[in-house]
Protein backbone atom coordinates (compact mmCIF):
# COMPACT_ATOMS: atom_id res chain seq x y z
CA UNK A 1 121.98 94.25 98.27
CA UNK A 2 122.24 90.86 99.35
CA UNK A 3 121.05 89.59 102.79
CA UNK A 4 122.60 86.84 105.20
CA UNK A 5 118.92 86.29 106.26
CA UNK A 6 116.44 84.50 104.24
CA UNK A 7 112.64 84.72 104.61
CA UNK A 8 110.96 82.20 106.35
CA UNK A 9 107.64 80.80 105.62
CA UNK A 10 104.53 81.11 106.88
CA UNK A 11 103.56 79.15 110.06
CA UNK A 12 107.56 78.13 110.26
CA UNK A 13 108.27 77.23 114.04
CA UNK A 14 111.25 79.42 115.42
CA UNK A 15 112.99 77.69 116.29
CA UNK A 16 111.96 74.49 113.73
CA UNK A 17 111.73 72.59 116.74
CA UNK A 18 108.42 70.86 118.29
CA UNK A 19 108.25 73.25 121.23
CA UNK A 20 108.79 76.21 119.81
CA UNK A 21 107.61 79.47 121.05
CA UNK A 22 107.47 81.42 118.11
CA UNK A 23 106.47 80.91 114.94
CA UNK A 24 106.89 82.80 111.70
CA UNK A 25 104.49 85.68 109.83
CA UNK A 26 106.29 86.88 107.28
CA UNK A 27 103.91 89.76 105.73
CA UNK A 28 101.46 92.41 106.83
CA UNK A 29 98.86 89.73 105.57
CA UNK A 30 99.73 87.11 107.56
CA UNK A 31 99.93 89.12 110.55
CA UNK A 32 95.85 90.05 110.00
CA UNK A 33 95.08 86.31 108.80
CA UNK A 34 96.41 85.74 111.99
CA UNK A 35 94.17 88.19 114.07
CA UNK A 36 91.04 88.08 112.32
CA UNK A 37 91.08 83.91 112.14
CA UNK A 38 91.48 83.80 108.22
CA UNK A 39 91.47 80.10 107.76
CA UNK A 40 94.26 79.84 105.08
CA UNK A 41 96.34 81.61 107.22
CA UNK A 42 95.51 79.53 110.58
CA UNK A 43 96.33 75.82 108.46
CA UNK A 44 99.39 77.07 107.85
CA UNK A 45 100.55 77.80 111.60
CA UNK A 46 101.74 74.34 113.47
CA UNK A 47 102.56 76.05 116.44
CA UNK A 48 102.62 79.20 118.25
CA UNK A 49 103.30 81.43 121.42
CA UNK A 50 101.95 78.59 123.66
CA UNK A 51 99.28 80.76 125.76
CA UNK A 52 97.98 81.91 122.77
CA UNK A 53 98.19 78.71 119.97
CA UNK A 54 97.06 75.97 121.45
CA UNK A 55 100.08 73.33 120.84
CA UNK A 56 98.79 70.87 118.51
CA UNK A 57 99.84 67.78 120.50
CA UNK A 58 97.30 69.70 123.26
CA UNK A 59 94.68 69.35 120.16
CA UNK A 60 95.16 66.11 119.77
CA UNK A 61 94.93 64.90 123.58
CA UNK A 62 92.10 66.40 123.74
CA UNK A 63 90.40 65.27 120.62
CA UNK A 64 91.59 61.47 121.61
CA UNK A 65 89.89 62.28 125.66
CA UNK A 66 86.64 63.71 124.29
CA UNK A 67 86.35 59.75 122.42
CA UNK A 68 86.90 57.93 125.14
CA UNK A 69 85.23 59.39 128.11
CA UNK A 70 81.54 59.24 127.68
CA UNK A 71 81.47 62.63 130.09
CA UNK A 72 82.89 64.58 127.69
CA UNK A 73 81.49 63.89 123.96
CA UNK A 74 80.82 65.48 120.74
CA UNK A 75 78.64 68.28 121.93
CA UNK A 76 80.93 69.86 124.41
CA UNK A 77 84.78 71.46 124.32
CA UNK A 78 87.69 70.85 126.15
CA UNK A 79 90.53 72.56 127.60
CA UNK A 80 93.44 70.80 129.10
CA UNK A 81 94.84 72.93 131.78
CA UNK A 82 97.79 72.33 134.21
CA UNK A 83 96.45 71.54 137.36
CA UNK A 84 93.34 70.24 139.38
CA UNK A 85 93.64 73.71 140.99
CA UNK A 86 93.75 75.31 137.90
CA UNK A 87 90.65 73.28 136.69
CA UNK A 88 89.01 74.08 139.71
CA UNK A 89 89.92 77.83 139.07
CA UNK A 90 88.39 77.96 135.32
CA UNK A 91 85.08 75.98 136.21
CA UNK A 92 84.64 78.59 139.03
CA UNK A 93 85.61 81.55 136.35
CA UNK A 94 82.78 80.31 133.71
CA UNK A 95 80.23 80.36 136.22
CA UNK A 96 77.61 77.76 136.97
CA UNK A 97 75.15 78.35 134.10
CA UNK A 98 78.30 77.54 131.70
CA UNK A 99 77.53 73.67 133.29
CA UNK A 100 81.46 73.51 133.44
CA UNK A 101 82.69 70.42 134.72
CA UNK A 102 86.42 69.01 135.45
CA UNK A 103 87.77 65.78 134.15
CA UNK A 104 91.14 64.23 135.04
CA UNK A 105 93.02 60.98 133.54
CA UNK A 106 96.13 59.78 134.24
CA UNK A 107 97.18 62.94 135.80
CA UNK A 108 96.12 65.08 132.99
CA UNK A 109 93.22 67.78 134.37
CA UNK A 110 90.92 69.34 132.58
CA UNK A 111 87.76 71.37 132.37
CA UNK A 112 84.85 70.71 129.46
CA UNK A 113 81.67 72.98 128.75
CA UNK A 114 79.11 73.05 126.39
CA UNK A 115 79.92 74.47 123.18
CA UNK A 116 78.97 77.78 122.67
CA UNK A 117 81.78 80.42 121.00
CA UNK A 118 81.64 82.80 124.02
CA UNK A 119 82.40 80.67 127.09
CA UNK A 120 85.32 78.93 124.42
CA UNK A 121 86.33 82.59 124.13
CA UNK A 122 86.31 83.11 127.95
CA UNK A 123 87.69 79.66 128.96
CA UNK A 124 90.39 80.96 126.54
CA UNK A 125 90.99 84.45 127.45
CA UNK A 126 91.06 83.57 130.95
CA UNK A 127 94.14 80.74 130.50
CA UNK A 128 95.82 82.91 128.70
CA UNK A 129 95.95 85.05 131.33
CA UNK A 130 96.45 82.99 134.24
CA UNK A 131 99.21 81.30 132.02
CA UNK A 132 96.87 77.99 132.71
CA UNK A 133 97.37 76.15 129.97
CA UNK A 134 99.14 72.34 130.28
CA UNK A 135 102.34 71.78 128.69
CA UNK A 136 102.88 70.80 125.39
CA UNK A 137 105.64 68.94 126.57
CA UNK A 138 103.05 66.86 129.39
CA UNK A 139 101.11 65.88 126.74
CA UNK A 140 103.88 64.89 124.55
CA UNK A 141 104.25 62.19 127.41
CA UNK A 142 100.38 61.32 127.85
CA UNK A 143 100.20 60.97 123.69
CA UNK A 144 103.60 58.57 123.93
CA UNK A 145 101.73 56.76 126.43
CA UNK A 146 98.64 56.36 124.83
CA UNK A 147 100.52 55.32 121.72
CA UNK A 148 99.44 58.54 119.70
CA UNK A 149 103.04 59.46 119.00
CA UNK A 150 105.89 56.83 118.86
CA UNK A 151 108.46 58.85 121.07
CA UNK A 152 109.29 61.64 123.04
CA UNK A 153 111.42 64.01 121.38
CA UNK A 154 115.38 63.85 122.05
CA UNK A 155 116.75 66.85 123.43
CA UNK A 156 119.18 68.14 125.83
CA UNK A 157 117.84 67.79 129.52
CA UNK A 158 119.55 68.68 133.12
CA UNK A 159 120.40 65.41 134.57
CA UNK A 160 120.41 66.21 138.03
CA UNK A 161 118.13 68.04 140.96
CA UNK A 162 116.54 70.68 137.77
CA UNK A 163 115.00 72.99 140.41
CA UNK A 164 118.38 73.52 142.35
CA UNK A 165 119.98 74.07 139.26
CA UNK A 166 117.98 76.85 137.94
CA UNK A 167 117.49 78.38 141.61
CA UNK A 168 121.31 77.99 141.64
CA UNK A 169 121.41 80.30 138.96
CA UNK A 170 118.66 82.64 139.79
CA UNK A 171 120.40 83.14 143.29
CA UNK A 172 123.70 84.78 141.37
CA UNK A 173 121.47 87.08 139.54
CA UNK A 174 119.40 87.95 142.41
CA UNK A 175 121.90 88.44 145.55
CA UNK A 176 120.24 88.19 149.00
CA UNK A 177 117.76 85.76 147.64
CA UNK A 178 117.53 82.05 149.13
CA UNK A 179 115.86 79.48 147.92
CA UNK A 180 112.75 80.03 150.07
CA UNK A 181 112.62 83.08 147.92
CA UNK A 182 112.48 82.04 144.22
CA UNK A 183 108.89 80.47 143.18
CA UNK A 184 109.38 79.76 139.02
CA UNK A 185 105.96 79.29 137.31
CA UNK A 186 104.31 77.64 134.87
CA UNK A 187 105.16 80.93 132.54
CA UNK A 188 105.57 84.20 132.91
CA UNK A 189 102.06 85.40 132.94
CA UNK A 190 101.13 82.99 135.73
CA UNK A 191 103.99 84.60 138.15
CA UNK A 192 102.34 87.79 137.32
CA UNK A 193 99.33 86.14 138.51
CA UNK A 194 99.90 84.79 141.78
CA UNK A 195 102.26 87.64 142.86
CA UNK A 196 98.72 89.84 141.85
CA UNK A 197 96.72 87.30 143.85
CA UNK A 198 98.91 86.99 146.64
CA UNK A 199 99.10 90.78 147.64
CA UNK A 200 95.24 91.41 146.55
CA UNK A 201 94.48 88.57 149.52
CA UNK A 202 97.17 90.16 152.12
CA UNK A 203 95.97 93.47 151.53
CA UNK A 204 92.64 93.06 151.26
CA UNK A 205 92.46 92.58 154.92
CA UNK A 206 93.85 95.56 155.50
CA UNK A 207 91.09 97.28 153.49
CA UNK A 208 93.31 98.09 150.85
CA UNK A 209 91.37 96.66 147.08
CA UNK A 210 93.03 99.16 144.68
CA UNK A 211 96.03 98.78 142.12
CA UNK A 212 98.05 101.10 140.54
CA UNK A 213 99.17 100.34 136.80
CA UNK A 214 102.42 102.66 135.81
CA UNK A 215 102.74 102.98 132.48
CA UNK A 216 101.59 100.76 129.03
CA UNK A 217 102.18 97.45 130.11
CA UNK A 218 102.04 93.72 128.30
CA UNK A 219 98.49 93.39 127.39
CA UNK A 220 97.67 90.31 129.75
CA UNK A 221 99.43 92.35 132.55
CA UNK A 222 96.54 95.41 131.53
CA UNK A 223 93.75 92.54 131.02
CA UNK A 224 94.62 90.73 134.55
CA UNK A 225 94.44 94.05 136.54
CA UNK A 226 91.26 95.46 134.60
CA UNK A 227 89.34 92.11 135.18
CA UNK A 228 89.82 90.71 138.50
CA UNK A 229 90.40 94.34 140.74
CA UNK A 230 87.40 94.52 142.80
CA UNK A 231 85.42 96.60 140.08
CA UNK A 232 86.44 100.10 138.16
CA UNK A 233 87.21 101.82 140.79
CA UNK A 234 89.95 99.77 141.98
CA UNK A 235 91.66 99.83 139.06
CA UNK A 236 93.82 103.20 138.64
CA UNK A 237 95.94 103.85 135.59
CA UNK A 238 99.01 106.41 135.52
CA UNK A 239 100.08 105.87 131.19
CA UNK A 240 103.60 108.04 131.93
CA UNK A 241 106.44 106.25 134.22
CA UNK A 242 108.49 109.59 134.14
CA UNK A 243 105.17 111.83 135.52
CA UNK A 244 105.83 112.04 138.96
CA UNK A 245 104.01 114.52 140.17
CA UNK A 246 101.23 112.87 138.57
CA UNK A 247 102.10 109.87 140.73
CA UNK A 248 102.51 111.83 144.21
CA UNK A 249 99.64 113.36 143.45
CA UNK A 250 97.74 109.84 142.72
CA UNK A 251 99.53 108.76 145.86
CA UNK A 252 98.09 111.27 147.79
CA UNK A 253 94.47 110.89 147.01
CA UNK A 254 94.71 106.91 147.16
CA UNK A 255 97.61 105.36 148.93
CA UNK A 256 95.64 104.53 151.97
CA UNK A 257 93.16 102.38 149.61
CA UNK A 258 96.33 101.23 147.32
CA UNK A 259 96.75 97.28 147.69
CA UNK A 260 100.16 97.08 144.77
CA UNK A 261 101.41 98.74 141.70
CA UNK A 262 102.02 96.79 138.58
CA UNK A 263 105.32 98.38 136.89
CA UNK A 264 107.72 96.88 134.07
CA UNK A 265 111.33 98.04 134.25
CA UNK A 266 111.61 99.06 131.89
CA UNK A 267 108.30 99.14 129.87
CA UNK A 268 106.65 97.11 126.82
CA UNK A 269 107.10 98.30 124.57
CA UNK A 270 108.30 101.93 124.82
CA UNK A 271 111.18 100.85 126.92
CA UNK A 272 111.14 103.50 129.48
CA UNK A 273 112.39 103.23 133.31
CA UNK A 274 110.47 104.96 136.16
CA UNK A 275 112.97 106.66 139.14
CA UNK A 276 112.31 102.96 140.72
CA UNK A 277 113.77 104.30 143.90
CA UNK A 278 111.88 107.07 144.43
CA UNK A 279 108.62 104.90 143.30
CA UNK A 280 109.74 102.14 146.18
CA UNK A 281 110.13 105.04 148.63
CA UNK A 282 106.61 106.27 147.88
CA UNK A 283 105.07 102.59 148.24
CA UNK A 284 106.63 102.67 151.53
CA UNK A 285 105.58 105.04 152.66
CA UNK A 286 101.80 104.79 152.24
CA UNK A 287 102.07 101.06 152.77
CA UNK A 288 101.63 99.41 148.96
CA UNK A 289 103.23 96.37 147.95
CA UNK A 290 105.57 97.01 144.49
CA UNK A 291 105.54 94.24 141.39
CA UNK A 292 108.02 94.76 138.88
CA UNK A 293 108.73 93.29 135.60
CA UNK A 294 112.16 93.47 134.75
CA UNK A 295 111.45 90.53 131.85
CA UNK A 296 112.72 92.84 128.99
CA UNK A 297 115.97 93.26 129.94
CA UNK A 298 116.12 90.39 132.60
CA UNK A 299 117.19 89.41 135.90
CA UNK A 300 120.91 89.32 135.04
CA UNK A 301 121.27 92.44 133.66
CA UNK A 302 118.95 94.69 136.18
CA UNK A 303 119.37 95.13 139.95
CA UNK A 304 115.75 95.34 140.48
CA UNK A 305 114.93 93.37 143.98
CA UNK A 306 115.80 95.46 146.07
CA UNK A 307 113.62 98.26 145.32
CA UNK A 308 110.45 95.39 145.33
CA UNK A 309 108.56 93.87 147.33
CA UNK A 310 107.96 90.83 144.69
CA UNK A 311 110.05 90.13 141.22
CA UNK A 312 107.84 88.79 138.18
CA UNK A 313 109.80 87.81 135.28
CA UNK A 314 109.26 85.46 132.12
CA UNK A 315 112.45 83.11 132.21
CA UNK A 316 111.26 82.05 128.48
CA UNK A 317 113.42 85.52 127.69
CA UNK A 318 116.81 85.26 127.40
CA UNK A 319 117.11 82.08 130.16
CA UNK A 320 115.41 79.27 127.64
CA UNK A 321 116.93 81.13 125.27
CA UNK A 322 116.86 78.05 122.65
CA UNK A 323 113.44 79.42 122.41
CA UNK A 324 111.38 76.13 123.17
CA UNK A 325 109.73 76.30 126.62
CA UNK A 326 108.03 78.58 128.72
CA UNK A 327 108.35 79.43 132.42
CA UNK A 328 108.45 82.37 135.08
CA UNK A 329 109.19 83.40 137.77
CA UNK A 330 108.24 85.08 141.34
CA UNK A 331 111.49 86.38 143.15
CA UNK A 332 110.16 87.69 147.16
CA UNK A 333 112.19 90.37 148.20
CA UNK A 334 113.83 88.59 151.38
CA UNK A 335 113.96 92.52 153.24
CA UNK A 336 110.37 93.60 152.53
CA UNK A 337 108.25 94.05 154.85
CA UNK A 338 105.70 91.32 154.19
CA UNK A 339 108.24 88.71 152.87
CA UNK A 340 106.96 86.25 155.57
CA UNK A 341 103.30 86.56 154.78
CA UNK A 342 103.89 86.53 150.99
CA UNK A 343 106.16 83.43 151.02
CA UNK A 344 103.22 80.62 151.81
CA UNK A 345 100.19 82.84 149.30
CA UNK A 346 102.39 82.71 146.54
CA UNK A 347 103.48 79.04 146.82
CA UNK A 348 99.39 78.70 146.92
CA UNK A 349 98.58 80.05 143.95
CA UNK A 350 101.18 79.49 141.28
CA UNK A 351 101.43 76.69 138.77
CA UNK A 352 104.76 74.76 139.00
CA UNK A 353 106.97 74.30 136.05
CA UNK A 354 106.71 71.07 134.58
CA UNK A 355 109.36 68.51 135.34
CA UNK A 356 110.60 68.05 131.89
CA UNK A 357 110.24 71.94 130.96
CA UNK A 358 112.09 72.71 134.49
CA UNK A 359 115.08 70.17 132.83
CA UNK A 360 114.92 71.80 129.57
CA UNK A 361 115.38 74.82 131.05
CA UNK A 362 118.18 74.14 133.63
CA UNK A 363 119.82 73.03 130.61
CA UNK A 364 119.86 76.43 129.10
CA UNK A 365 119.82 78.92 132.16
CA UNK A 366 124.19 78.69 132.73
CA UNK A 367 123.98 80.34 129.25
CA UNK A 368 122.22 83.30 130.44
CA UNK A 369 125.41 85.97 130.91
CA UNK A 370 127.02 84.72 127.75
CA UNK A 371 123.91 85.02 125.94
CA UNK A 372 123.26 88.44 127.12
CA UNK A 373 126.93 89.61 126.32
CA UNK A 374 126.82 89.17 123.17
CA UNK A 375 122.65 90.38 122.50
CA UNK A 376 123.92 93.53 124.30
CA UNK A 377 126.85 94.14 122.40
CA UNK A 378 124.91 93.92 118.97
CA UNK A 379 121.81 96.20 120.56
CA UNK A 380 124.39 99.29 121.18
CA UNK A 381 125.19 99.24 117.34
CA UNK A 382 121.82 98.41 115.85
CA UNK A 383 120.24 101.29 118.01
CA UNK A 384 123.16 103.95 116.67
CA UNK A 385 122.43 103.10 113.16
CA UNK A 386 118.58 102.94 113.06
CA UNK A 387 119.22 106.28 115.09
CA UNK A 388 121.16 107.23 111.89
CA UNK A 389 118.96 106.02 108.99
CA UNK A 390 117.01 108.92 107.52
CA UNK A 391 113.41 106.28 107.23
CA UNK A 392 113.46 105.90 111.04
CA UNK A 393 111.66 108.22 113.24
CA UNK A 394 111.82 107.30 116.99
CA UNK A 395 113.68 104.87 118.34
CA UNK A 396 113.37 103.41 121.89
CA UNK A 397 115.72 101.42 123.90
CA UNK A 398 117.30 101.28 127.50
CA UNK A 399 119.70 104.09 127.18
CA UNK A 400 117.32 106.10 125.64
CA UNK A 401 117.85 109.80 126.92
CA UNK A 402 114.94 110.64 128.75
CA UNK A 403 114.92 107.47 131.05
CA UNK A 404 118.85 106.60 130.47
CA UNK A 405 119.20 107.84 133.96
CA UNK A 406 116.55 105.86 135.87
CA UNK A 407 117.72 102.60 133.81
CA UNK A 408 121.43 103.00 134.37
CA UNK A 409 120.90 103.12 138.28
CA UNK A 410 119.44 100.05 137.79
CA UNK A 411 121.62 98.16 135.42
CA UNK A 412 124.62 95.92 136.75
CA UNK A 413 127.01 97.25 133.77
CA UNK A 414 127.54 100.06 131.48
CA UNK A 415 126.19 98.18 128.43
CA UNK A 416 123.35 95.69 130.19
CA UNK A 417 121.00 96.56 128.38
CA UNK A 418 118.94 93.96 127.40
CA UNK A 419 118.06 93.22 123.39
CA UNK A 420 114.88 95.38 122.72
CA UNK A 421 114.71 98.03 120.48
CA UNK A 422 111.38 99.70 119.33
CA UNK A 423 111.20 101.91 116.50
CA UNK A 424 108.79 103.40 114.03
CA UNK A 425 109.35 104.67 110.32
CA UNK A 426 108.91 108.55 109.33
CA UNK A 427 106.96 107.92 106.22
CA UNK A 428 103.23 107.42 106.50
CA UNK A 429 101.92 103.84 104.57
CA UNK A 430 105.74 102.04 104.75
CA UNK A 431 105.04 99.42 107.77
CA UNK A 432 103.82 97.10 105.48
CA UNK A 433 106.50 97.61 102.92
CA UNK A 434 109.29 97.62 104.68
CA UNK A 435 108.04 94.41 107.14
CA UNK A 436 107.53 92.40 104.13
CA UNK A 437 110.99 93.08 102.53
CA UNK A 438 112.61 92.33 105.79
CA UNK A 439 114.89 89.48 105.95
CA UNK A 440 114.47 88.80 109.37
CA UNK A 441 112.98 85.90 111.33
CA UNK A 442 109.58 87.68 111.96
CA UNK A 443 107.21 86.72 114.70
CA UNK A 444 106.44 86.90 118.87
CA UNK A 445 108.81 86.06 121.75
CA UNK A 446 111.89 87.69 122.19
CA UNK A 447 115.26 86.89 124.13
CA UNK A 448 116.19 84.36 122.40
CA UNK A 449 119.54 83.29 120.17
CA UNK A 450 117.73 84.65 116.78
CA UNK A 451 116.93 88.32 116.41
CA UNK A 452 113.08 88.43 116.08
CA UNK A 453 110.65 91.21 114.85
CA UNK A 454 107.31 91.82 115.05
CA UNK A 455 104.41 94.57 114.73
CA UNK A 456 103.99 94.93 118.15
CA UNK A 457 100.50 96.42 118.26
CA UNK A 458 99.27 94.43 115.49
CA UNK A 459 100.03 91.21 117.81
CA UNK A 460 99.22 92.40 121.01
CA UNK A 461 96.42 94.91 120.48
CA UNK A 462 94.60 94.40 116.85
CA UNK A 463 91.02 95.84 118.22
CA UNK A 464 92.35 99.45 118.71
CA UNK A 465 95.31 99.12 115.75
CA UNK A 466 91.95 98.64 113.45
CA UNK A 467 90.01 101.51 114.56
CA UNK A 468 89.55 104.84 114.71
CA UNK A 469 88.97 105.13 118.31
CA UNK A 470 91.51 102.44 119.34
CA UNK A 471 94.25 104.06 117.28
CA UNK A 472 93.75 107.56 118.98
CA UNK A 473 93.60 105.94 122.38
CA UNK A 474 97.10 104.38 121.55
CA UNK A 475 98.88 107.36 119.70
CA UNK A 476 96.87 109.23 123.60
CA UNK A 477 99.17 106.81 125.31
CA UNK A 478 102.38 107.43 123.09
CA UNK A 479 102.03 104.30 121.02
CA UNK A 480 102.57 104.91 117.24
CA UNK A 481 100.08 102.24 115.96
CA UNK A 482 103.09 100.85 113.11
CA UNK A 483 105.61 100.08 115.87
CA UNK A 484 108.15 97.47 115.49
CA UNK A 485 109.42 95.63 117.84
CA UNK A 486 113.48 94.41 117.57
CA UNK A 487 114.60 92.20 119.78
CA UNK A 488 118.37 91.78 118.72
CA UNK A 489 120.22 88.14 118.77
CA UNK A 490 123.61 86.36 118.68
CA UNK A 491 123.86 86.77 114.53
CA UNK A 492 126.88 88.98 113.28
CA UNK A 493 125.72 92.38 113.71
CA UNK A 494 127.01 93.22 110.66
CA UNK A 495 124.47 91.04 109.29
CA UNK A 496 121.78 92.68 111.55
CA UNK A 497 122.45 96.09 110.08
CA UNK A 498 122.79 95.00 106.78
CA UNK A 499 119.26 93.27 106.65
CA UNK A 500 117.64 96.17 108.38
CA UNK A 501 119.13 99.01 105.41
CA UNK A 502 118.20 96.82 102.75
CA UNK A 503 114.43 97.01 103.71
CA UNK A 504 114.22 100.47 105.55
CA UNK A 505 116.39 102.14 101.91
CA UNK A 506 112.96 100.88 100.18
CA UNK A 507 111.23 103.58 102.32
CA UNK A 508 113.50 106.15 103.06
């Protein structure tokens, strides 16, 4: 059977653009060269998901920096991060005896410690979780400036006011809302981030230290809330949205000690939907602040404000859905009860989008509803037929029956569903044959024009995919170890289905 898709290589940018979010990994064995470091798979990757890959042209800067300041030299690494606060921030997270120092030229911060393999892991880790990272497209600039590159690449931008432009658009999708109310972010990771921070510091004064995370949630979501709570205690974990007597019952022994609780709507990646209006009820009533992530399905196609106290959303899904920048987003629920206090912590704490990313993306963002038709329209029918294909075990979506409910009170049409679809395969050993016969643009990111799939838990959670222990703590959870994650795009569907029978018949 012939496919309209054709594999891509290793290390290929998705798009083949400089900016690029994703990138490809076309086999099993790319995906561990990947994870474990193998060098012949790393220098083949240009690019990657930006908080994780460090862009190249970020490389570079900071290879040309380290020559010619005399502070910095051979013996010592640096990371080029997107603010003096943020800089600030990181030297303050390594600690004093990491003799972390910041640096700043020509606007460009940055933060350089001795090198040593653990504080470059934890200066690392900790970016990547803050979403700290400068843009690739900043030093694009600062290299075209410094003559390191000859010109800045030519692409559509927003000629006018960028920021009212994409809060123009953000308002239709989130009625009530005013300007005052919509913060966007570096990415989507750092709204997460300063909606956490700003609650943790209101509540904290109320003697309130302790969050709540509902359900499996994006690994830098679980990483943020286990490391900077107050200590073990203050982090509480309920794995099942749909338990809720489990929750009242959580509720009732902690609510008066609960500062927030950390939900996606619906969840990554098993794409289920607490009763969100029941859960708001319950936060109001003992007095916690609600975050939710409605990123995999989006903005657009969820009513979700109004039963939140804060909105945290990537806008790299689905809004810069080219596929070439990232941002986020912090929405403040305009009727919730601490709306005034949260307004002034959040615009403390978060990382603004950089000017030529915020063009880029109010370029994109009046594509949005279009967009979404048409990924919707193709999820219905690739979820009925991998429903239908005998080498297909589970598959999870939005309409799936045992949240369908909770989602469709939520969702502002009969088919807004979003593009995700997880699945795994009945037969034991066949993730690795059937990913590397797929003829599908293969790699991280989703919500963008091109369909993308990836081995979820390979990507996001390789330590407990490769181990005994991990793998029984995810299959505890409800997380088949082999599943894949679909994120459907704008190609013919009949294309879609077509590529996705070819290699799931080889394992049937």
């Amino acid at each position: 059977m012939s496919s309209a898709f054709s594999h891509l290589p290793l290390g290929q940018r998705i798009p083949d653009r400089p900016h690029a979010v994703s990138c490809s990994l076309p086999t099993m064995r790319d995906v561990r060269g990947y994870e474990e470091k193998d060098p012949v798979t790393l220098s083949q990757l240009t690019s990657g998901y930006p908080r994780f890959v460090v862009h190249p042209w970020l490389r570079l800067l900071a290879a040309h920096l380290g020559v010619v300041d005399p502070a910095i030299g051979p013996d010592r690494t640096l990371w080029l991060v997107s603010s003096a606060r943020m800089a600030r921030d990181l030297t303050t997270h390594l600690g004093a005896a990491a003799d972390a120092r910041t640096c700043a030229a020509d606007g460009i911060h940055g933060v350089h410690h001795r090198q040593e393999p653990d504080l470059s892991r934890a200066a690392k880790l900790y970016l990547q979780h803050v979403g700290g990272f400068l843009s690739s497209r900043a030093a694009e600039e600062q290299l075209v400036r410094l003559g390191q590159l000859p010109a800045v690449q030519a692409e559509k931008l927003f000629s006018g006011d960028a920021l009212s432009e994409v809060r123009r658009h953000l308002r239709a999708a989130l009625p009530s809302t005013t300007d005052a109310d919509l913060f966007p972010a570096a990415c989507g990771m750092n709204a997460v981030w300063a909606a956490f921070r700003a609650v943790s510091d209101l509540q904290a004064a109320r003697g309130r230290t302790a969050w709540l995370q509902l359900g499996w949630l994006y690994l830098d979501t679980i990483a943020l809330l286990r490391k900077f709570t107050g200590g073990p205690a203050d982090y509480l974990s309920l794995p099942d949205v749909l338990d809720r007597g489990g929750l009242e019952r959580l509720f009732a022994t902690h609510g008066s000690r609960l500062a927030g609780v950390m939900i996606e709507v619906p969840t990554n990646p098993l794409i289920q939907t607490p009763d969100l209006p029941a859960l708001a009820d319950l936060c109001r009533r003992h007095g916690v602040r609600l975050v939710a992530d409605p990123s995999l399905a989006s903005v657009f196609s969820l009513g979700v404000l109004p039963h939140a106290d804060l909105i945290v959303t990537s806008l790299t899904k689905y809004t810069a859905s080219e596929g070439d920048l990232i941002a986020g987003l912090v929405a403040v629920n305009p009727a919730g009860l601490d709306a005034a206090a949260l307004r002034p912590r959040l615009a403390a704490t978060l990382e603004p989008v950089h000017p030529r990313d915020l063009a880029r993306l109010a370029a994109q963002i009046g594509q949005t509803p279009n967009l979404l038709r048409q990924i919707e329209a193709n999820t219905g029918e690739v979820a009925a037929f991998l429903r239908g294909h005998p080498a297909v075990r589970d598959v999870f979506w939005a309409l799936r029956e045992d949240s369908a409910a909770n989602y469709r009170r939520l969702a502002r049409g009969a088919t807004t569903t979003g593009g995700m679809i997880t699945f795994t395969l009945r037969r034991a050993g066949a993730l690795e044959p059937f990913y590397d016969a797929l003829r599908l643009p293969k790699g991280p990111s989703f919500g963008m024009h091109n369909t993308l799939i990836c081995p979820f838990l390979y990507l996001a959670h390789y330590d407990l995919v490769t181990t005994p222990a991990g793998r029984a703590e995810l299959l505890a959870n409800g997380l088949d170890p082999d599943l894949l994650r679909l994120c459907c795009g704008t190609e013919p569907v009949a294309d879609l289905i077509d590529s996705l029978r070819e290699a799931l018949d080889r394992v049937a």
